[in-house]
N, C-alpha and C. Protein backbone atom coordinates (compact mmCIF):
# COMPACT_ATOMS: atom_id res chain seq x y z
N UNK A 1 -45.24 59.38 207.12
CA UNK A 1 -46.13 59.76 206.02
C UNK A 1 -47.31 60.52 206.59
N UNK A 2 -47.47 61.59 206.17
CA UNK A 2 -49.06 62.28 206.28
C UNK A 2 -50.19 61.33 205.76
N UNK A 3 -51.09 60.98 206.70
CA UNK A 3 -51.95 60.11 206.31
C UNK A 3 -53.63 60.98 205.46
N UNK A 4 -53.55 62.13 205.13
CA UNK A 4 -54.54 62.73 204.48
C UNK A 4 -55.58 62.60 204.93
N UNK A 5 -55.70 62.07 206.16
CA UNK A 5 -57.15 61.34 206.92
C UNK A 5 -57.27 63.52 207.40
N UNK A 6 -59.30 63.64 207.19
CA UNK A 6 -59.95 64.70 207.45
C UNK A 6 -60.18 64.36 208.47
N UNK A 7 -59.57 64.91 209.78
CA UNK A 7 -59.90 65.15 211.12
C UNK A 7 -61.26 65.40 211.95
N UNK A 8 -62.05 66.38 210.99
CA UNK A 8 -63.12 66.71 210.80
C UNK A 8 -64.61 65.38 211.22
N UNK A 9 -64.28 64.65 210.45
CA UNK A 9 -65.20 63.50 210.32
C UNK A 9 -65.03 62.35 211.33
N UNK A 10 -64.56 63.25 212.37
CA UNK A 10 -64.83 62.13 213.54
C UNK A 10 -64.90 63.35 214.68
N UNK A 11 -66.19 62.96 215.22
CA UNK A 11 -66.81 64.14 216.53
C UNK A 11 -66.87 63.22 217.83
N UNK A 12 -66.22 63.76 218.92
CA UNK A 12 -66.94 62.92 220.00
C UNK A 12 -66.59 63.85 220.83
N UNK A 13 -67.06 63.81 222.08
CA UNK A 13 -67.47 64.76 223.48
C UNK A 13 -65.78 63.89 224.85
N UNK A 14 -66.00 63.04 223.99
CA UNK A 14 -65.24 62.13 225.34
C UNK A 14 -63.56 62.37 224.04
N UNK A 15 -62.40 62.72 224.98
CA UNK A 15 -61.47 63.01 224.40
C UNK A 15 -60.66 61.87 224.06
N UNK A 16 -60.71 60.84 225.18
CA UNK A 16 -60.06 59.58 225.08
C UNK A 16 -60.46 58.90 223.59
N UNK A 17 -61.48 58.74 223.52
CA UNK A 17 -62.45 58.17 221.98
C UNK A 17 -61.64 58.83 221.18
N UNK A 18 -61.97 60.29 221.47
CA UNK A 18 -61.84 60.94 219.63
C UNK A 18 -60.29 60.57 219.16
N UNK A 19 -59.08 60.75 220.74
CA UNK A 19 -58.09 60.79 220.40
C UNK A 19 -57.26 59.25 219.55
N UNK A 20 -58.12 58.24 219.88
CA UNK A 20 -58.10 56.84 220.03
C UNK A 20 -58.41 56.54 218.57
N UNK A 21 -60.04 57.19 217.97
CA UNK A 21 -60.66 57.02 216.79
C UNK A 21 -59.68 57.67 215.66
N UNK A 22 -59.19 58.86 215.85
CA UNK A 22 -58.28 59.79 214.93
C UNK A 22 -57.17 58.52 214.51
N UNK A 23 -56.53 58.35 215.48
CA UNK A 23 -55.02 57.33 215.18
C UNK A 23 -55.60 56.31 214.70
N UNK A 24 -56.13 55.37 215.04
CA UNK A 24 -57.01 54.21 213.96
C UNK A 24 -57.25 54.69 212.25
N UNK A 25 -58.09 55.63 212.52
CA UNK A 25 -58.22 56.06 211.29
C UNK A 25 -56.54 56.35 210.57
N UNK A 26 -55.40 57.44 210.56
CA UNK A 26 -54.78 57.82 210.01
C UNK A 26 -53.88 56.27 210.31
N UNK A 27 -53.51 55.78 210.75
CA UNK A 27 -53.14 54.24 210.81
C UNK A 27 -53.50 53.80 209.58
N UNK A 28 -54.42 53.31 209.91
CA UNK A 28 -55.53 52.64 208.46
C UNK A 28 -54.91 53.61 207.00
N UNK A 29 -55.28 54.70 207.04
CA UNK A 29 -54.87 55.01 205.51
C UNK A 29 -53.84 54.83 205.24
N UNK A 30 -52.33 55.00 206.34
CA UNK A 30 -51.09 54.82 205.55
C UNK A 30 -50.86 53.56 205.57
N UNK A 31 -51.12 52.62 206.10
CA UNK A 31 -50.69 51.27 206.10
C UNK A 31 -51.35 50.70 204.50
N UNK A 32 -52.78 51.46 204.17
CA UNK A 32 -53.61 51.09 203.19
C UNK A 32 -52.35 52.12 201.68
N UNK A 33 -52.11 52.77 201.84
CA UNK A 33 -51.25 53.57 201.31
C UNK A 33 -49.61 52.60 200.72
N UNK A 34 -49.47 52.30 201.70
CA UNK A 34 -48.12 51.38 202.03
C UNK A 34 -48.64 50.14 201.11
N UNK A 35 -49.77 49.17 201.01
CA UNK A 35 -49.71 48.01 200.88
C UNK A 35 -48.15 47.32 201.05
N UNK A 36 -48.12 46.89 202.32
CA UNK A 36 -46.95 45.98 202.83
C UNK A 36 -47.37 45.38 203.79
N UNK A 37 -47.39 43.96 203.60
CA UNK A 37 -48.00 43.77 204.96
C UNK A 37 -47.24 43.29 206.31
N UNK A 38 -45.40 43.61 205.70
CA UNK A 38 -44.50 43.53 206.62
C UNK A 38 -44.38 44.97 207.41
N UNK A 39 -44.89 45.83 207.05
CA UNK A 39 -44.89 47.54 207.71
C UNK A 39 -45.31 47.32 208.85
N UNK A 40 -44.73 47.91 209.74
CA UNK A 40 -45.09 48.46 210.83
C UNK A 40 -45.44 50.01 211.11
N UNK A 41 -47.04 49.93 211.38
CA UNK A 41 -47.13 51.04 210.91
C UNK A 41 -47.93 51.65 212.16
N UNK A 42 -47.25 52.82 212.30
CA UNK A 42 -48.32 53.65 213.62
C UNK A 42 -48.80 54.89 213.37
N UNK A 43 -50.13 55.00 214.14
CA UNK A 43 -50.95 56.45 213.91
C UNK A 43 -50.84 57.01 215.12
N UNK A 44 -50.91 58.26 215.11
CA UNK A 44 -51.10 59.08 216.68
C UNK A 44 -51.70 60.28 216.42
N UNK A 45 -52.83 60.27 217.35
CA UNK A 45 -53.21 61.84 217.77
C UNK A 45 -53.61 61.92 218.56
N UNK A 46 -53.52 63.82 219.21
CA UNK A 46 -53.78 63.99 220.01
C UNK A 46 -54.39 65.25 220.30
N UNK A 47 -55.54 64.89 221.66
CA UNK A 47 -56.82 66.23 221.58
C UNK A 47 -56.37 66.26 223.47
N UNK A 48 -56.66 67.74 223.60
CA UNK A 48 -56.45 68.33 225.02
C UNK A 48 -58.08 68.27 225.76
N UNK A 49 -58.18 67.85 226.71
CA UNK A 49 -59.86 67.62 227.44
C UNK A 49 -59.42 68.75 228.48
N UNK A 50 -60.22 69.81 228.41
CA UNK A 50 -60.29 71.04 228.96
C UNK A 50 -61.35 71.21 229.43
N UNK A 51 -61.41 71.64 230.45
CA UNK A 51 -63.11 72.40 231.19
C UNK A 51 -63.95 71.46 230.88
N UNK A 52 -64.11 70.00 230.52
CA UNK A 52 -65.04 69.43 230.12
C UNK A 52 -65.39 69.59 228.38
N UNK A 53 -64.36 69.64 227.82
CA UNK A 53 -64.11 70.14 226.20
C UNK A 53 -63.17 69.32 226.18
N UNK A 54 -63.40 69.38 224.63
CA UNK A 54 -62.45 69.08 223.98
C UNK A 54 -61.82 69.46 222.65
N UNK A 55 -60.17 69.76 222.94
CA UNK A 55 -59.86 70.29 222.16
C UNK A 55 -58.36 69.96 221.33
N UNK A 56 -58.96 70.04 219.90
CA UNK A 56 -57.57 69.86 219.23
C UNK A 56 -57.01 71.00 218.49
N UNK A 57 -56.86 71.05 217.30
CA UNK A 57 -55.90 72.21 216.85
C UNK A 57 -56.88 73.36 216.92
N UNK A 58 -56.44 74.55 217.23
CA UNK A 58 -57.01 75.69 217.17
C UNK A 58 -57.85 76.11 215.43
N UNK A 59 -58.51 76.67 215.30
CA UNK A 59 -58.96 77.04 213.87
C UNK A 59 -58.34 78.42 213.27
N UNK A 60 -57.71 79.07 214.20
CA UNK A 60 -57.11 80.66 214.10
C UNK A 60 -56.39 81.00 215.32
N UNK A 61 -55.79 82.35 215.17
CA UNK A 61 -55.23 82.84 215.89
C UNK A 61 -56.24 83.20 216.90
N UNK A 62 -57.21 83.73 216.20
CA UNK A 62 -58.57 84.38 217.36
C UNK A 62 -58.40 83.60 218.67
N UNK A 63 -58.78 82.28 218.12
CA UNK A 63 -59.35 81.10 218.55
C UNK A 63 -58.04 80.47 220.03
N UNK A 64 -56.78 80.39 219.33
CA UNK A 64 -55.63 80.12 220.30
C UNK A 64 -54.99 81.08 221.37
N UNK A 65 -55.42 82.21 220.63
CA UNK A 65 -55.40 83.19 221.91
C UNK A 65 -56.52 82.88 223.15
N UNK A 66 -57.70 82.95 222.63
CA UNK A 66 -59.02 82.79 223.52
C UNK A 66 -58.53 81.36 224.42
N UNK A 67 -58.34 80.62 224.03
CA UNK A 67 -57.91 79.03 224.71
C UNK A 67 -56.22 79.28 225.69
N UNK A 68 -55.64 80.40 225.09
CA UNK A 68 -54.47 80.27 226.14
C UNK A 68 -54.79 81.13 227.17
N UNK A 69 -56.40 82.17 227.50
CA UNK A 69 -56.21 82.71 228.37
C UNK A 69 -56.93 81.89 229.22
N UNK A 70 -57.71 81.08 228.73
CA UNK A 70 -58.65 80.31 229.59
C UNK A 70 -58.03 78.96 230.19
N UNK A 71 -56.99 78.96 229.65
CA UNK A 71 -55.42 77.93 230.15
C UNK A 71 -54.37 78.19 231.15
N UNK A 72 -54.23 79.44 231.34
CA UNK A 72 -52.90 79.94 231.44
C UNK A 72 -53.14 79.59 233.20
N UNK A 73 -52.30 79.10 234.30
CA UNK A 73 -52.55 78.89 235.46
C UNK A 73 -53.34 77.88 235.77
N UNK A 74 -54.10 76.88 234.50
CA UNK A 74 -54.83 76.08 234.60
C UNK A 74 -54.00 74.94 234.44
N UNK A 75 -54.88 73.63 234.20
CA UNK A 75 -54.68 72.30 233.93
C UNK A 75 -55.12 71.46 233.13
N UNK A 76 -54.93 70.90 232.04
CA UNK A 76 -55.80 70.07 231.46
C UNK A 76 -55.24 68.58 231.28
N UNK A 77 -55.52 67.25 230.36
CA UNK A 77 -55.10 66.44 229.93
C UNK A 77 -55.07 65.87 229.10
N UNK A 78 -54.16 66.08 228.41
CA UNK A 78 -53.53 65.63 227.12
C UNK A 78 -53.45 63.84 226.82
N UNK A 79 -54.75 63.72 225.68
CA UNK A 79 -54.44 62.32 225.47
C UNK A 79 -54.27 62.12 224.53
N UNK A 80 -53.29 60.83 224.11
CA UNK A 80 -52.85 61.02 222.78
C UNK A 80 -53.20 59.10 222.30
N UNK A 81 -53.96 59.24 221.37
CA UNK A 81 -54.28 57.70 220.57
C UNK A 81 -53.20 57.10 220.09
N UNK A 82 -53.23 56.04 220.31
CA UNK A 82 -52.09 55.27 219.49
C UNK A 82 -52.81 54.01 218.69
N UNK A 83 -52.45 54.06 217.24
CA UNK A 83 -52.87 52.65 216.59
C UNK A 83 -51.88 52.30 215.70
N UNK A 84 -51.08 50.88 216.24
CA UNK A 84 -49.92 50.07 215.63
C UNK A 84 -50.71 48.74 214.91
N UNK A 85 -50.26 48.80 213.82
CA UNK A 85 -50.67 47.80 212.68
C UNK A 85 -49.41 47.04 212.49
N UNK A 86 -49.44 45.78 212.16
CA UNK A 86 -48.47 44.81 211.84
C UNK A 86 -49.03 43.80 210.65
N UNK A 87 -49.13 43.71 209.71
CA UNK A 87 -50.32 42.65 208.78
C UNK A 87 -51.71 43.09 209.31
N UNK A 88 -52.55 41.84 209.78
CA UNK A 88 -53.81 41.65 209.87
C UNK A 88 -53.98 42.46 211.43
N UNK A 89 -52.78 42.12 212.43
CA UNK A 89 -52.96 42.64 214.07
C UNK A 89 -53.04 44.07 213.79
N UNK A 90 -53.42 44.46 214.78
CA UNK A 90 -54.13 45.78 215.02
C UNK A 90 -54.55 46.39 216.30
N UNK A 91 -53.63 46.79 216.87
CA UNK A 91 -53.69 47.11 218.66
C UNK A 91 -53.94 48.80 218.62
N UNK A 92 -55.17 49.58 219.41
CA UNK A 92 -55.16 50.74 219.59
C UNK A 92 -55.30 51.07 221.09
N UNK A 93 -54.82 52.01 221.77
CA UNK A 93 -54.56 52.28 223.10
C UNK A 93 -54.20 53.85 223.27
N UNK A 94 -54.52 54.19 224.27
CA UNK A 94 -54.41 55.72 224.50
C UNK A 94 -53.78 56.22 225.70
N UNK A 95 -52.81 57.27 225.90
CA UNK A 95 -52.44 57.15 226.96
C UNK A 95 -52.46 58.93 227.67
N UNK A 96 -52.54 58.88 228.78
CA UNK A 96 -53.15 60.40 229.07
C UNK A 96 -51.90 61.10 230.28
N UNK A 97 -51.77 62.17 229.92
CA UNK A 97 -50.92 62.82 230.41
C UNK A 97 -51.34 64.54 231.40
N UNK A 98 -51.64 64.39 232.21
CA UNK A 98 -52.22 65.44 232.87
C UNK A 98 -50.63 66.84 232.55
N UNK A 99 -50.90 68.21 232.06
CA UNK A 99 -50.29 69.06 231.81
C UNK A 99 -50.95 70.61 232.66
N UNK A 100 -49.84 71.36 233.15
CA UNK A 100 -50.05 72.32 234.08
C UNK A 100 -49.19 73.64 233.18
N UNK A 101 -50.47 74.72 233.04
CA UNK A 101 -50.11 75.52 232.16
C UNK A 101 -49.59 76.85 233.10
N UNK A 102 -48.38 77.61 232.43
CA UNK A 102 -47.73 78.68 233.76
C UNK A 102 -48.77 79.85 233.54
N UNK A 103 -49.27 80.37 234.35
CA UNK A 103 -49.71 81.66 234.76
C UNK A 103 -49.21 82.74 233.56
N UNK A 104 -48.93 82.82 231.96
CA UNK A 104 -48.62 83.61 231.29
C UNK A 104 -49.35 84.76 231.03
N UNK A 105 -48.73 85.75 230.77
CA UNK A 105 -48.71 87.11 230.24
C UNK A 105 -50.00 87.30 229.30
N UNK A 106 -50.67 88.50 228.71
CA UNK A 106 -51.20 88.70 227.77
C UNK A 106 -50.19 88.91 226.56
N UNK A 107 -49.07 89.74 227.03
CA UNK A 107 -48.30 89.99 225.87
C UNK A 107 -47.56 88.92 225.73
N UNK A 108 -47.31 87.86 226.51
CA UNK A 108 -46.44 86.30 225.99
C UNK A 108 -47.33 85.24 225.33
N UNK A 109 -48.79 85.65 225.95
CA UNK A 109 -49.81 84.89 224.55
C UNK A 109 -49.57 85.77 223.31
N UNK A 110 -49.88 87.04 222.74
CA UNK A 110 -49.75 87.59 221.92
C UNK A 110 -48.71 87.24 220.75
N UNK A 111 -47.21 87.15 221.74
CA UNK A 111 -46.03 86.40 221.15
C UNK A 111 -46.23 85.18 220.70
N UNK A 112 -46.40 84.11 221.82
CA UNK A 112 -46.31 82.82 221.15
C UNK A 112 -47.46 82.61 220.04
N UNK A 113 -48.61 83.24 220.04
CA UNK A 113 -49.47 82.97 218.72
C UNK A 113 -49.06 83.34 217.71
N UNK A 114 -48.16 84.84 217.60
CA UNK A 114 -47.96 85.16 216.41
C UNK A 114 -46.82 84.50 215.66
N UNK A 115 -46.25 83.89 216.63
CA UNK A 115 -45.05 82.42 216.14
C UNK A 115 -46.17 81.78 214.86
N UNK A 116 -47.02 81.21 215.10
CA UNK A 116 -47.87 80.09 214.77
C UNK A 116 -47.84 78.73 215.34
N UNK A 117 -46.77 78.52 215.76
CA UNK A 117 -46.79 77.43 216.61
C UNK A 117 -47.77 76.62 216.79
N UNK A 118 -48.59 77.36 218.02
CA UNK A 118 -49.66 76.96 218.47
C UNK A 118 -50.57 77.04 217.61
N UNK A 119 -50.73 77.11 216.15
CA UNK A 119 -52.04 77.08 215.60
C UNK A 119 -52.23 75.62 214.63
N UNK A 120 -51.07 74.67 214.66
CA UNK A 120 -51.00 73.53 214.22
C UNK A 120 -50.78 72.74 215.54
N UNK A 121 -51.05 72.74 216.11
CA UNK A 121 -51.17 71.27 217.71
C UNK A 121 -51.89 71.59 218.20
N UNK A 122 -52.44 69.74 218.78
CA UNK A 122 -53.29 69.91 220.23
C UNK A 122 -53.36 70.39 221.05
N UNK A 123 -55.02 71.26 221.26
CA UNK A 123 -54.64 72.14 222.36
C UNK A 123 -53.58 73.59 222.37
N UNK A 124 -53.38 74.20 220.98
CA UNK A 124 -52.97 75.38 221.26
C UNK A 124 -51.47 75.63 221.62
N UNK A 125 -51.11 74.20 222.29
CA UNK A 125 -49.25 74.35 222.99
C UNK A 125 -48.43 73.17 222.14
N UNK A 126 -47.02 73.46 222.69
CA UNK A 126 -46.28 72.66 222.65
C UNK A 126 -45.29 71.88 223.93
N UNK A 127 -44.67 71.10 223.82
CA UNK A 127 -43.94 71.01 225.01
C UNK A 127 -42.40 70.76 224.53
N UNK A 128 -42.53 70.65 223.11
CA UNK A 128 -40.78 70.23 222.71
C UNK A 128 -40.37 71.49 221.84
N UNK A 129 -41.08 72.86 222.20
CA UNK A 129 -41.04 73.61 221.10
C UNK A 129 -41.18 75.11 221.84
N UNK A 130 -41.57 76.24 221.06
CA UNK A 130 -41.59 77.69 221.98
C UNK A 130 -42.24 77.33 223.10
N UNK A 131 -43.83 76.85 222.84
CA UNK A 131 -44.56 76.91 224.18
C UNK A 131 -44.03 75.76 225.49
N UNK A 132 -42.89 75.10 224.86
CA UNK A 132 -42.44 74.24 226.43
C UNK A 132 -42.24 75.61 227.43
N UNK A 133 -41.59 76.13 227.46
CA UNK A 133 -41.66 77.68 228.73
C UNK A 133 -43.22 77.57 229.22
N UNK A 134 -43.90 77.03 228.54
CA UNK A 134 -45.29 77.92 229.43
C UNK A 134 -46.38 76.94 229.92
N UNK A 135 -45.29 75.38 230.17
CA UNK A 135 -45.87 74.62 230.67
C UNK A 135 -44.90 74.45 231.84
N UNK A 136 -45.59 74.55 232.72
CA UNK A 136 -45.16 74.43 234.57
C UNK A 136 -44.70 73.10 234.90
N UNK A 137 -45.28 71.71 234.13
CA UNK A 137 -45.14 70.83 234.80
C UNK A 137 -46.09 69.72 234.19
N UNK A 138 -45.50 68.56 233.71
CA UNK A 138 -46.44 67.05 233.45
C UNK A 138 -46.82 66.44 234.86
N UNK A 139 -47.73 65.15 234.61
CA UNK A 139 -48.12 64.38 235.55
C UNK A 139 -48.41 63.36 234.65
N UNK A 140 -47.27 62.50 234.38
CA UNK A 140 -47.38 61.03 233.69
C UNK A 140 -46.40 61.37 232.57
N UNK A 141 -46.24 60.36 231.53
CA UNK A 141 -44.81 60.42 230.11
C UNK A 141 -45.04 61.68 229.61
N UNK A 142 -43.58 62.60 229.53
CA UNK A 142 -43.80 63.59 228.81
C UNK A 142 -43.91 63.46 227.43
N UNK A 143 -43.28 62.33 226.96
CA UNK A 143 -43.28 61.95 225.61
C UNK A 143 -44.72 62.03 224.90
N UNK A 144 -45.84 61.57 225.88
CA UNK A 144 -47.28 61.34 225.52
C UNK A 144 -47.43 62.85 225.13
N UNK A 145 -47.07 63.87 225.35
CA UNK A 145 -47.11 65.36 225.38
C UNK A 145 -46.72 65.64 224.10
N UNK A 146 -45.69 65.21 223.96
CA UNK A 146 -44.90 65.45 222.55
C UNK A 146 -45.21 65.00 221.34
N UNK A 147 -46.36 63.80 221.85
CA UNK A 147 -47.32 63.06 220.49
C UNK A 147 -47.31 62.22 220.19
N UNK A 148 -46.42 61.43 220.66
CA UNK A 148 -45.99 59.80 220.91
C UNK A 148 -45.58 59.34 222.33
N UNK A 149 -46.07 58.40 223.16
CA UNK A 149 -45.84 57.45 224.23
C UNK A 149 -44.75 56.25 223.74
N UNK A 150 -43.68 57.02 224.06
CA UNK A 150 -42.94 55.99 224.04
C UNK A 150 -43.21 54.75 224.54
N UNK A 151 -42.83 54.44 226.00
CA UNK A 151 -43.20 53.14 227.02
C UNK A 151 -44.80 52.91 226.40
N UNK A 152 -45.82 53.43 225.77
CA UNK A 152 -46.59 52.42 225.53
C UNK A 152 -46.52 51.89 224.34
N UNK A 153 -45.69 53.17 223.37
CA UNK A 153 -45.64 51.96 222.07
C UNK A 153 -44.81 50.88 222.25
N UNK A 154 -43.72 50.58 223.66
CA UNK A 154 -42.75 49.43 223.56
C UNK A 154 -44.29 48.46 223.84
N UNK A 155 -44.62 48.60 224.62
CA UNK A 155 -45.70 47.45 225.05
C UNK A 155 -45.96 47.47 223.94
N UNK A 156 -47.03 48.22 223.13
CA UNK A 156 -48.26 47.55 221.61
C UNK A 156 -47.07 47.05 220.79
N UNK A 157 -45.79 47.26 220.30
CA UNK A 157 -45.04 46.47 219.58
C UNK A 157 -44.62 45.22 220.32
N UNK A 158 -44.50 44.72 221.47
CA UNK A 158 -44.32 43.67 222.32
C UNK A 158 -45.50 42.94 222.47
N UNK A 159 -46.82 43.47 221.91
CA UNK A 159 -47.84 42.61 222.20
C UNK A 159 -48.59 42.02 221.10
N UNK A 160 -47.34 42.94 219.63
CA UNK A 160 -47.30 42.29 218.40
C UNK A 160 -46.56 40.90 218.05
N UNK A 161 -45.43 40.94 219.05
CA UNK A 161 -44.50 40.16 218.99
C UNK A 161 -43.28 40.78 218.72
N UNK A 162 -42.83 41.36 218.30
CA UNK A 162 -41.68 42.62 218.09
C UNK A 162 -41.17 42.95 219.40
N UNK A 163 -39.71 42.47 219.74
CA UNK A 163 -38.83 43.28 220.30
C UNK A 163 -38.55 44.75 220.42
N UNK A 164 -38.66 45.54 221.20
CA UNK A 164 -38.60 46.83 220.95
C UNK A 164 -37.20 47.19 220.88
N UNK A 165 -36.08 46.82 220.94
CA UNK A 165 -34.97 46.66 221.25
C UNK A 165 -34.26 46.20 219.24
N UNK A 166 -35.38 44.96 218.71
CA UNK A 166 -35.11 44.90 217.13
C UNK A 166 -35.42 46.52 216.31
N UNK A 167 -35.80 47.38 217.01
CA UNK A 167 -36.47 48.70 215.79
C UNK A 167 -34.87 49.25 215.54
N UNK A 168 -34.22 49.30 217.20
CA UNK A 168 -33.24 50.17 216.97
C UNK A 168 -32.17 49.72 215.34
N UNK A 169 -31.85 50.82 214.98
CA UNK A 169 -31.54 51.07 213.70
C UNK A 169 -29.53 50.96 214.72
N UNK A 170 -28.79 49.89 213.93
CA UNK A 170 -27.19 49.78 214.43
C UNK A 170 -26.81 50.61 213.54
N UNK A 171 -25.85 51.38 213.31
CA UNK A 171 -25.33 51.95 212.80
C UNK A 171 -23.71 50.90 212.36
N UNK A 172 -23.85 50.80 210.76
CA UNK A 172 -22.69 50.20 210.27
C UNK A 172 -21.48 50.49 210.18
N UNK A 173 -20.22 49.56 210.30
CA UNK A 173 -19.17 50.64 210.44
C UNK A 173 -18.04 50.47 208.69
């Protein structure tokens, strides 16, 4: 579910926070959305900490071009919030993924912006999508990249009490 939570209304300098505060928040509305208090319900987002910045979705094309040249051959780290609700429990945790951007082109930024791609995600890229090519290389879960931490949501559902092993869906015959 799109949780309608305004992104906007939460500012912070430190990326870990904002990324941490965002998922709490969009958590909170769909679970509040849901009234169930058997749902299991998770939020995630995620902001790129650059040069001592921080950054989440681009505002324009202007804007994602300017950020992929000041990227391109660089490094940043991608952290992504996690907040799992179960009833009343309520576990939030964040997990950070250092990402190495390839040395690209002016005319292969030009391309991948005019995709749009990059003008809806953290940080300008993707890694499961066009812009995976123009990342060189993770350092920690690529999954955390992709917008969800797997291995840490098994832990926050294991520290709900939930088997991570009960989600899987059997297929009937």
């Amino acid at each position: 579910m799109v949780s309608g939570v305004d992104e906007n209304q939460v500012d912070s300098y430190d990326a870990e926070n904002l990324a941490a505060a965002l998922a709490q928040l969009k958590c909170r509305a769909v679970a509040a959305q849901l009234n169930d208090p058997y749902a299991l319900v998770i939020g995630c987002d995620s902001v790129l900490a650059f040069e001592n910045g921080v950054l989440g979705k681009p505002d324009d094309a202007r804007e994602a071009k300017a950020r992929w040249h000041r990227m391109r051959g660089r490094s940043g780290v991608l952290h992504t919030g996690h907040c799992v609700r179960l009833g009343d429990q309520e576990f939030v945790e964040t997990a950070s993924t250092v990402v190495h951007f390839a040395d690209v082109s002016d005319a292969e930024i030009d391309a991948y912006v005019a995709t749009g791609e990059p003008l809806t995600v953290a940080g300008a890229f993707t890694l499961d999508g066009l812009g995976g090519a123009f990342v060189r290389g993770v350092e920690g879960d690529p999954h955390n990249v992709v917008g969800i931490s797997l291995p840490l949501l098994r832990e926050i559902v294991m520290d709900l009490g939930v088997n991570w092993t009960d989600l899987w869906v059997t297929p009937r015959p």
